[in-house]
N, C-alpha and C. Protein backbone atom coordinates (compact mmCIF):
# COMPACT_ATOMS: atom_id res chain seq x y z
N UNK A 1 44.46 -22.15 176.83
CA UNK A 1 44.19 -23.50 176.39
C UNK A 1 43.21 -23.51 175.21
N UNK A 2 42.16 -22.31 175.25
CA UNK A 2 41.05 -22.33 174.05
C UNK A 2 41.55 -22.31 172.84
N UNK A 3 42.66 -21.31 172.59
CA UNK A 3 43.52 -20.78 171.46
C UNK A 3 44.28 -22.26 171.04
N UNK A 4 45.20 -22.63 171.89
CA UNK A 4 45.89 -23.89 171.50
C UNK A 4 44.56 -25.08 171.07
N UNK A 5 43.62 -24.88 171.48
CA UNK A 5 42.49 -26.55 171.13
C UNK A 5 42.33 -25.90 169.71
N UNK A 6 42.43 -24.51 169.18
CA UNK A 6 41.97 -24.16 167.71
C UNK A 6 43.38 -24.19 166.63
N UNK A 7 43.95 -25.21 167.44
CA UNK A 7 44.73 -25.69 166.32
C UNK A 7 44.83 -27.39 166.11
N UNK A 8 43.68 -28.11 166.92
CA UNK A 8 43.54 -29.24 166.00
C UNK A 8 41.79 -29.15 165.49
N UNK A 9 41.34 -28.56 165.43
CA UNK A 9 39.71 -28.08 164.99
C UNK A 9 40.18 -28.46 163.39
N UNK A 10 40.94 -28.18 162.41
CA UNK A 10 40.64 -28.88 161.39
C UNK A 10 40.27 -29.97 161.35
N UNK A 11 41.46 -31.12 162.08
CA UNK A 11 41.28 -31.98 162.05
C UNK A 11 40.19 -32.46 162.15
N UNK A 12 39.11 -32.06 163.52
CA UNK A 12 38.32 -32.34 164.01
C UNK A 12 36.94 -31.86 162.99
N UNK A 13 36.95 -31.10 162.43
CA UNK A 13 35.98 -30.70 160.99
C UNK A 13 35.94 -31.85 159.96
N UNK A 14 37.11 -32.87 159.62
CA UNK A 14 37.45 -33.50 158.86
C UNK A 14 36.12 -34.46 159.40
N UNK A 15 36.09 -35.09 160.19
CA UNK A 15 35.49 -35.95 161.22
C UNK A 15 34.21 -35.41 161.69
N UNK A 16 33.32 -34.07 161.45
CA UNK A 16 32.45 -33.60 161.68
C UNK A 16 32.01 -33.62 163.26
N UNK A 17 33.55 -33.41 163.69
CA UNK A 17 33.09 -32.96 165.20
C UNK A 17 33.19 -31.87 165.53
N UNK A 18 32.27 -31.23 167.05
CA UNK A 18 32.10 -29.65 166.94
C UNK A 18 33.32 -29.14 167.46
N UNK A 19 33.34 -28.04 167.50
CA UNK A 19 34.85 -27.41 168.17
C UNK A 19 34.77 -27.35 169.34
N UNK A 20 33.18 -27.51 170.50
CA UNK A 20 33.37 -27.61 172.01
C UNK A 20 34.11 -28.66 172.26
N UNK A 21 34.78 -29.68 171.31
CA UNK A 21 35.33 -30.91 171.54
C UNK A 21 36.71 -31.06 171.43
N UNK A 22 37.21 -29.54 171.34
CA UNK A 22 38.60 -29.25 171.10
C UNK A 22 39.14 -29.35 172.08
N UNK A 23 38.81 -28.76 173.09
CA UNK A 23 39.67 -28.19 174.00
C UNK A 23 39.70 -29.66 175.07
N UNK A 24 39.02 -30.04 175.53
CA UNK A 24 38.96 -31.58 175.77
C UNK A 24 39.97 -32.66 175.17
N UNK A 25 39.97 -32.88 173.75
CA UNK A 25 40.86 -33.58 173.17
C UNK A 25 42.07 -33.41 173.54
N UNK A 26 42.65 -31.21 173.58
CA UNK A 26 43.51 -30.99 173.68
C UNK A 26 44.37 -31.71 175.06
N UNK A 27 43.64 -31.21 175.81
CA UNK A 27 43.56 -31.51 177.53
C UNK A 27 43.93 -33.05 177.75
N UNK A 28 43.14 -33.87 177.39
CA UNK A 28 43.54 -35.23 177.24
C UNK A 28 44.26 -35.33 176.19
N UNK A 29 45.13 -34.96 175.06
CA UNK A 29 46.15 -35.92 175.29
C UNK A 29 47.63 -34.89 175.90
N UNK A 30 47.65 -34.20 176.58
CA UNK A 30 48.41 -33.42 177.45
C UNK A 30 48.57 -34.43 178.47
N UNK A 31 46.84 -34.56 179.59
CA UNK A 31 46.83 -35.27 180.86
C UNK A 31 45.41 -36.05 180.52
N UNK A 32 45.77 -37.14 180.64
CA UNK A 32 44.17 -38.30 179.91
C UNK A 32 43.19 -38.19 180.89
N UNK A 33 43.30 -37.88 182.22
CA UNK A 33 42.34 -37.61 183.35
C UNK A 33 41.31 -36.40 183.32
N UNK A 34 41.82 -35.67 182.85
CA UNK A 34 41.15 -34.33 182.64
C UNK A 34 40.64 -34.14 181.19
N UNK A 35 41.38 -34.38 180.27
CA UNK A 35 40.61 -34.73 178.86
C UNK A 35 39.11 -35.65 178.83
N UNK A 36 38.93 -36.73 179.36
CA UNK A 36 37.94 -37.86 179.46
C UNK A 36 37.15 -36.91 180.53
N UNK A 37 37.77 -36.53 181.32
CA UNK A 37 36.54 -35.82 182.37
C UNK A 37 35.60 -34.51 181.03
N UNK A 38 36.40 -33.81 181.42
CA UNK A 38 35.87 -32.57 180.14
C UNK A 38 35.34 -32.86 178.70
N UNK A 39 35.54 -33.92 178.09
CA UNK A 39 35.03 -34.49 177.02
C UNK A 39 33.54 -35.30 177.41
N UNK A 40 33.32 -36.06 178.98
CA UNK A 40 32.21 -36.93 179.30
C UNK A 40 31.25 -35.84 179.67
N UNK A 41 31.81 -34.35 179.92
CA UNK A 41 30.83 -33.59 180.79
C UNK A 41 29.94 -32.53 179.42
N UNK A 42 30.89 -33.02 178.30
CA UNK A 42 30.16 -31.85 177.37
C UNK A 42 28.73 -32.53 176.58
N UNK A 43 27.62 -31.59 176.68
CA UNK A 43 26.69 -32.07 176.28
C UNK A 43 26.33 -31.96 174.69
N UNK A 44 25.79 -32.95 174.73
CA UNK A 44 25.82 -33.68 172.88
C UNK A 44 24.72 -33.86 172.83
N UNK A 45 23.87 -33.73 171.67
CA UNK A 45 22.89 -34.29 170.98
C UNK A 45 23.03 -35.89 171.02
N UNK A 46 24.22 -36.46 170.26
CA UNK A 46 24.40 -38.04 170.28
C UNK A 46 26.14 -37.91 171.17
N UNK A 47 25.49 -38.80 171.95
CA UNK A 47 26.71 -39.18 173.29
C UNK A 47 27.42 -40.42 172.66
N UNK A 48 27.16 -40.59 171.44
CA UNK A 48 28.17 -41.91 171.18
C UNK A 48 29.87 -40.81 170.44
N UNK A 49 29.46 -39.82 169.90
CA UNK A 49 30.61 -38.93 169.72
C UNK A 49 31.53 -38.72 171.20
N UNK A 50 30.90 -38.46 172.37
CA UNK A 50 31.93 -38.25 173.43
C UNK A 50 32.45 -39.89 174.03
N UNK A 51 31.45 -41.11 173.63
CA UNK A 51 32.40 -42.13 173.90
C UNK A 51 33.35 -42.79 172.98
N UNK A 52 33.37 -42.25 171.59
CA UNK A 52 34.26 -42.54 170.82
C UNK A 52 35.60 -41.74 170.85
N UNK A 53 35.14 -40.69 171.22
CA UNK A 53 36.60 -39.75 171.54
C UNK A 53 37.37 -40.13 172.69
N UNK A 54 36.47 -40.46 173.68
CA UNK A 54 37.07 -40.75 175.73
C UNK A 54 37.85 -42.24 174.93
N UNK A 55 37.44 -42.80 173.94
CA UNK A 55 38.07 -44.13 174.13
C UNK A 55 39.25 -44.21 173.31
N UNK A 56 39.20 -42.77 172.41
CA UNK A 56 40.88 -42.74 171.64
C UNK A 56 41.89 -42.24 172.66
N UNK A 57 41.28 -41.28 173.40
CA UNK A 57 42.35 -40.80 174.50
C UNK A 57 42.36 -42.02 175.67
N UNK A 58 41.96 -42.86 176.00
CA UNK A 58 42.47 -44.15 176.78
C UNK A 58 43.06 -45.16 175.87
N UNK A 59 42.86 -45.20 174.78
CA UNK A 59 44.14 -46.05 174.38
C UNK A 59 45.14 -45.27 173.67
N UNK A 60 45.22 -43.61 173.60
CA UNK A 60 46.76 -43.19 173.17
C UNK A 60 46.90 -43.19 174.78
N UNK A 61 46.52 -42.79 175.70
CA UNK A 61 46.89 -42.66 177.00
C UNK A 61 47.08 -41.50 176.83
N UNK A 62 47.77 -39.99 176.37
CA UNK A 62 48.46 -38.71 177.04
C UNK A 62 50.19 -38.64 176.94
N UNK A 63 49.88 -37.40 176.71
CA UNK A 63 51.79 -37.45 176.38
C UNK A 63 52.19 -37.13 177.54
N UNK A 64 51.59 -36.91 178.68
CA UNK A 64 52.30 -37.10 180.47
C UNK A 64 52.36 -38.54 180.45
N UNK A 65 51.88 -39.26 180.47
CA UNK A 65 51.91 -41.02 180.38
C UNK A 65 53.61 -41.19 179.31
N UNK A 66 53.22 -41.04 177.96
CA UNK A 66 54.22 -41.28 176.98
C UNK A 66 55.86 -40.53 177.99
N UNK A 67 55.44 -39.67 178.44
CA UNK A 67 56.65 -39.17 178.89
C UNK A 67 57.28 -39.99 180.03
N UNK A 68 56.49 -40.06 181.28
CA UNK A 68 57.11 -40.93 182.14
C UNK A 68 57.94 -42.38 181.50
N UNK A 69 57.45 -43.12 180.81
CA UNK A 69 57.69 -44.24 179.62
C UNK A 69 59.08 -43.75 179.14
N UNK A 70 58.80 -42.84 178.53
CA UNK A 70 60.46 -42.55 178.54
C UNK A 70 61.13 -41.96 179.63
N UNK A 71 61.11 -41.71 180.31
CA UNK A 71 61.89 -41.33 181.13
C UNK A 71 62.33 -42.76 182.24
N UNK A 72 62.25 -43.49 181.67
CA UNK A 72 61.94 -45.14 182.42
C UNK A 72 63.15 -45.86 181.33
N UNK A 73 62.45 -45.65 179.90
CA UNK A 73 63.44 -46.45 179.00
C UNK A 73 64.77 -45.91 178.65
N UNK A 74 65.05 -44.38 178.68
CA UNK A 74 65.83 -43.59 178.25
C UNK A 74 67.65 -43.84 179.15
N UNK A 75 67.18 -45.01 179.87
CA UNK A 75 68.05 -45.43 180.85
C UNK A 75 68.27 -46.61 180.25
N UNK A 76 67.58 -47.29 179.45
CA UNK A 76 68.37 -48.58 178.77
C UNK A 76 68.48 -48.38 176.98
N UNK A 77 68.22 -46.67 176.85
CA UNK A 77 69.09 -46.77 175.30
C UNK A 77 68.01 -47.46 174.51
N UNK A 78 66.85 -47.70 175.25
CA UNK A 78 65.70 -47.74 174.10
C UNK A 78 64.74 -47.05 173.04
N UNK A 79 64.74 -46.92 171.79
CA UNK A 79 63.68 -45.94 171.41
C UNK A 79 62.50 -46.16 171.77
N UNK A 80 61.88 -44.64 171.93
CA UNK A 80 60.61 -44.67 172.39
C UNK A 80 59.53 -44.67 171.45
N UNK A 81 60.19 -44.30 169.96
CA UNK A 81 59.72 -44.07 168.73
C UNK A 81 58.55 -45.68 168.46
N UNK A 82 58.55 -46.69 168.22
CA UNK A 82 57.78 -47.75 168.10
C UNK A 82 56.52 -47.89 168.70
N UNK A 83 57.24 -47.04 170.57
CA UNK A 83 56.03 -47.23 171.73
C UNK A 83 55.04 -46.52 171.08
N UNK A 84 55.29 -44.87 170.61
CA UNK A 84 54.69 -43.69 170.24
C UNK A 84 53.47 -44.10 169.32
N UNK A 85 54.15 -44.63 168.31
CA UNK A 85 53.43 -45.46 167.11
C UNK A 85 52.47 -46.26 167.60
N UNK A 86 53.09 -47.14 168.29
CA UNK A 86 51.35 -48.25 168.64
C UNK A 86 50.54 -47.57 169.51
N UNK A 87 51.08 -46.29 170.50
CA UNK A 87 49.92 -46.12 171.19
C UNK A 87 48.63 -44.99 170.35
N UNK A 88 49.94 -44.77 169.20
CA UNK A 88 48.92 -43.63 168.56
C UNK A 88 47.75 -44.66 167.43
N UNK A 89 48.32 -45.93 167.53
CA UNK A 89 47.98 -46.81 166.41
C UNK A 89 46.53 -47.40 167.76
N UNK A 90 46.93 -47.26 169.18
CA UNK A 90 45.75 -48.19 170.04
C UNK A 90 44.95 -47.45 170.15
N UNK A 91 44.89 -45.84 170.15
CA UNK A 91 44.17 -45.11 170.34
C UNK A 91 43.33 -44.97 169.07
N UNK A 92 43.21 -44.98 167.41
CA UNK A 92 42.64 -45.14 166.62
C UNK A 92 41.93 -46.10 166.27
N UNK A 93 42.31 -47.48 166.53
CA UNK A 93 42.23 -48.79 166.51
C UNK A 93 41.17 -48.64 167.81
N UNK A 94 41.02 -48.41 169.25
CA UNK A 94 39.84 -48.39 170.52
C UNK A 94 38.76 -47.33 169.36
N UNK A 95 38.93 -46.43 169.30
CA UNK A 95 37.85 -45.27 168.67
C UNK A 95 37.26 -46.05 167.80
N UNK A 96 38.11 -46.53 166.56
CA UNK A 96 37.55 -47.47 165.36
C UNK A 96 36.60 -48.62 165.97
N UNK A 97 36.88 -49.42 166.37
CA UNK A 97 35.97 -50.25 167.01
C UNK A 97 34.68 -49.50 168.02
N UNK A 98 34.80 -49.15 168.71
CA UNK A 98 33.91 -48.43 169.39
C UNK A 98 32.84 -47.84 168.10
N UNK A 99 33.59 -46.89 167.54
CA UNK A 99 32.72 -46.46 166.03
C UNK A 99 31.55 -47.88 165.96
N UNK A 100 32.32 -49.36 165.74
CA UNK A 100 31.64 -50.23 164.87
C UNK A 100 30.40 -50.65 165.40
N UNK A 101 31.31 -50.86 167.10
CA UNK A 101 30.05 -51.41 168.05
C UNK A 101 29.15 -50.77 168.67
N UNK A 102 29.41 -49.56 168.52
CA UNK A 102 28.08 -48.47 168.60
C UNK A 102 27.17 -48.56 167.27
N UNK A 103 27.41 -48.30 166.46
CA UNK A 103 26.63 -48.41 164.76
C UNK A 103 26.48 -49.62 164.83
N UNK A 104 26.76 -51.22 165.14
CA UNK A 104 26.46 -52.37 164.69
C UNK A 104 25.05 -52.89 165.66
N UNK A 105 25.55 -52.69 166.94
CA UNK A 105 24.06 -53.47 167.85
C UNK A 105 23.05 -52.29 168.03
N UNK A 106 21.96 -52.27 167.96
CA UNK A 106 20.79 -51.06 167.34
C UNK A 106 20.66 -50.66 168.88
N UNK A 107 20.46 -51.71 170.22
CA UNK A 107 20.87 -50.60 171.56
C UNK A 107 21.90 -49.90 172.28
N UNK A 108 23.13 -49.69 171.18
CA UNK A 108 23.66 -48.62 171.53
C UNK A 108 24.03 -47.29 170.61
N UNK A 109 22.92 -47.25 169.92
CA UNK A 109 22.56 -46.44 168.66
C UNK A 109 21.40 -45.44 169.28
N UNK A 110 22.97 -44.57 170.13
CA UNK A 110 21.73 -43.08 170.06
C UNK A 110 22.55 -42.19 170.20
């Protein structure tokens, strides 16, 4: 699992997060239960980085989630392609905000 989390670490450099935050990310969005666990347990200098991350992986939810979803619609000939999109769009969109309202009210700025 360590090897596979060091293939979204660019990404995560882009964003100046550390690489203990890989393997977590990875994990959640695989299974969102175990990602948010392993991401809340890693210790940070500033803990607003592990609640901005726990809150992109609860609104993409996990591609075990995305999968059941299809395996639900794939019976009425629906694409799943649109679902994929907004949840990858709710999961950036929860983080983004979170970002704001952590940086905007000064007591939750640590």
């Amino acid at each position: 699992m360590d090897s596979l989390a060091h293939l979204i670490y660019p990404i995560l450099n882009i964003f100046n997060i550390p690489l203990n935050f890989a393997n977590g990310i990875f994990t959640g969005l695989l299974e969102l239960t175990n990602g948010v666990y392993t991401i809340s347990n890693i210790a940070n200098k500033s803990i607003s980085t592990n609640i901005i991350l726990c809150a992109f992986l609860l609104g993409l939810g996990g591609i075990s989630i995305m999968l059941q979803i299809l395996s639900i619609t794939s019976k009425a000939k629906i694409s799943i392609k649109p679902y994929i999109i907004g949840k990858l769009l709710q999961g950036v969109f929860a983080a983004l905000y979170t970002y704001i309202f952590i940086y905007t009210i000064p007591f939750f700025t640590f």
